[in-house]
Protein backbone atom coordinates (compact mmCIF):
# COMPACT_ATOMS: atom_id res chain seq x y z
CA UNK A 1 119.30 67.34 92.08
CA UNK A 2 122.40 69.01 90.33
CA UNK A 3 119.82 70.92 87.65
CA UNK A 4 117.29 72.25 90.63
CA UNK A 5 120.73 73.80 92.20
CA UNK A 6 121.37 75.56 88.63
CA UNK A 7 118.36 76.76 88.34
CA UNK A 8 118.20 78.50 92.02
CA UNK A 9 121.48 80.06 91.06
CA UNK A 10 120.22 81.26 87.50
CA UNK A 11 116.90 82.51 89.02
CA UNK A 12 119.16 84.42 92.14
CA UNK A 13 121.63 86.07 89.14
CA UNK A 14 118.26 87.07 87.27
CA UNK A 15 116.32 88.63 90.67
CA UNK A 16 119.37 90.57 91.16
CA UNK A 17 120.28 92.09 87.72
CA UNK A 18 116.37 93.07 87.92
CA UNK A 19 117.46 94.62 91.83
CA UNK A 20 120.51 96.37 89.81
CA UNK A 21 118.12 97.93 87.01
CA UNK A 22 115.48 99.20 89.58
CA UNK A 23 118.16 100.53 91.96
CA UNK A 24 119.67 102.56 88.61
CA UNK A 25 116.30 103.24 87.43
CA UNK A 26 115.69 104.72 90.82
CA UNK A 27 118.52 107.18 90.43
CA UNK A 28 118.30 108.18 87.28
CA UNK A 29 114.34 109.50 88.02
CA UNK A 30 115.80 111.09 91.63
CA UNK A 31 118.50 113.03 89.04
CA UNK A 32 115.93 113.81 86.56
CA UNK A 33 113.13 114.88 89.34
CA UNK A 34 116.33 117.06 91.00
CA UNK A 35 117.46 118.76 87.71
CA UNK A 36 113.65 119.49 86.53
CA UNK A 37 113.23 120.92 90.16
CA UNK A 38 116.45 123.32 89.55
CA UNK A 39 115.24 124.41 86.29
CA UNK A 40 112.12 125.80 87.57
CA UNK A 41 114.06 127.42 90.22
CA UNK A 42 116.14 129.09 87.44
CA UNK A 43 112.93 130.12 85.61
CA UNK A 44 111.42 131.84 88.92
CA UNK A 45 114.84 133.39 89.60
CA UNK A 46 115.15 134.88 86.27
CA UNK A 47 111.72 136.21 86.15
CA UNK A 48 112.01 138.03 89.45
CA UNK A 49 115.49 139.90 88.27
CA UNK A 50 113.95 140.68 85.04
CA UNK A 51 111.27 142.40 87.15
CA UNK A 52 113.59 144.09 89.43
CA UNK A 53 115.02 146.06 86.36
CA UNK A 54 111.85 146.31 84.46
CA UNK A 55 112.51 143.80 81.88
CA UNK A 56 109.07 142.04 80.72
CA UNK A 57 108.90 138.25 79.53
């Protein structure tokens, strides 16, 4: 009985270190999907001043 109460605790640790990873997965794509999103919005804003003072690309 003792060993089937070990294992229920090992198996709990396990599901939540693989919680922990997804939840930091999870944030680490938000941060990359937020910082690819404000480098295109960089790229456009730079291309419309170098149009406003006649500067080509």
């Amino acid at each position: 009985m003792f060993h089937y109460t070990l294992d229920l605790e090992k198996q709990h640790d396990r599901e939540e270190i693989r919680r922990r990873i997804e939840a930091h997965a999870a944030v680490i794509r938000a941060a990359i999907l937020f910082k690819s999103v404000g480098s295109a919005g960089d790229r456009d804003k730079e291309s419309s001043d170098h149009k406003k003072c006649g500067v080509h690309i």
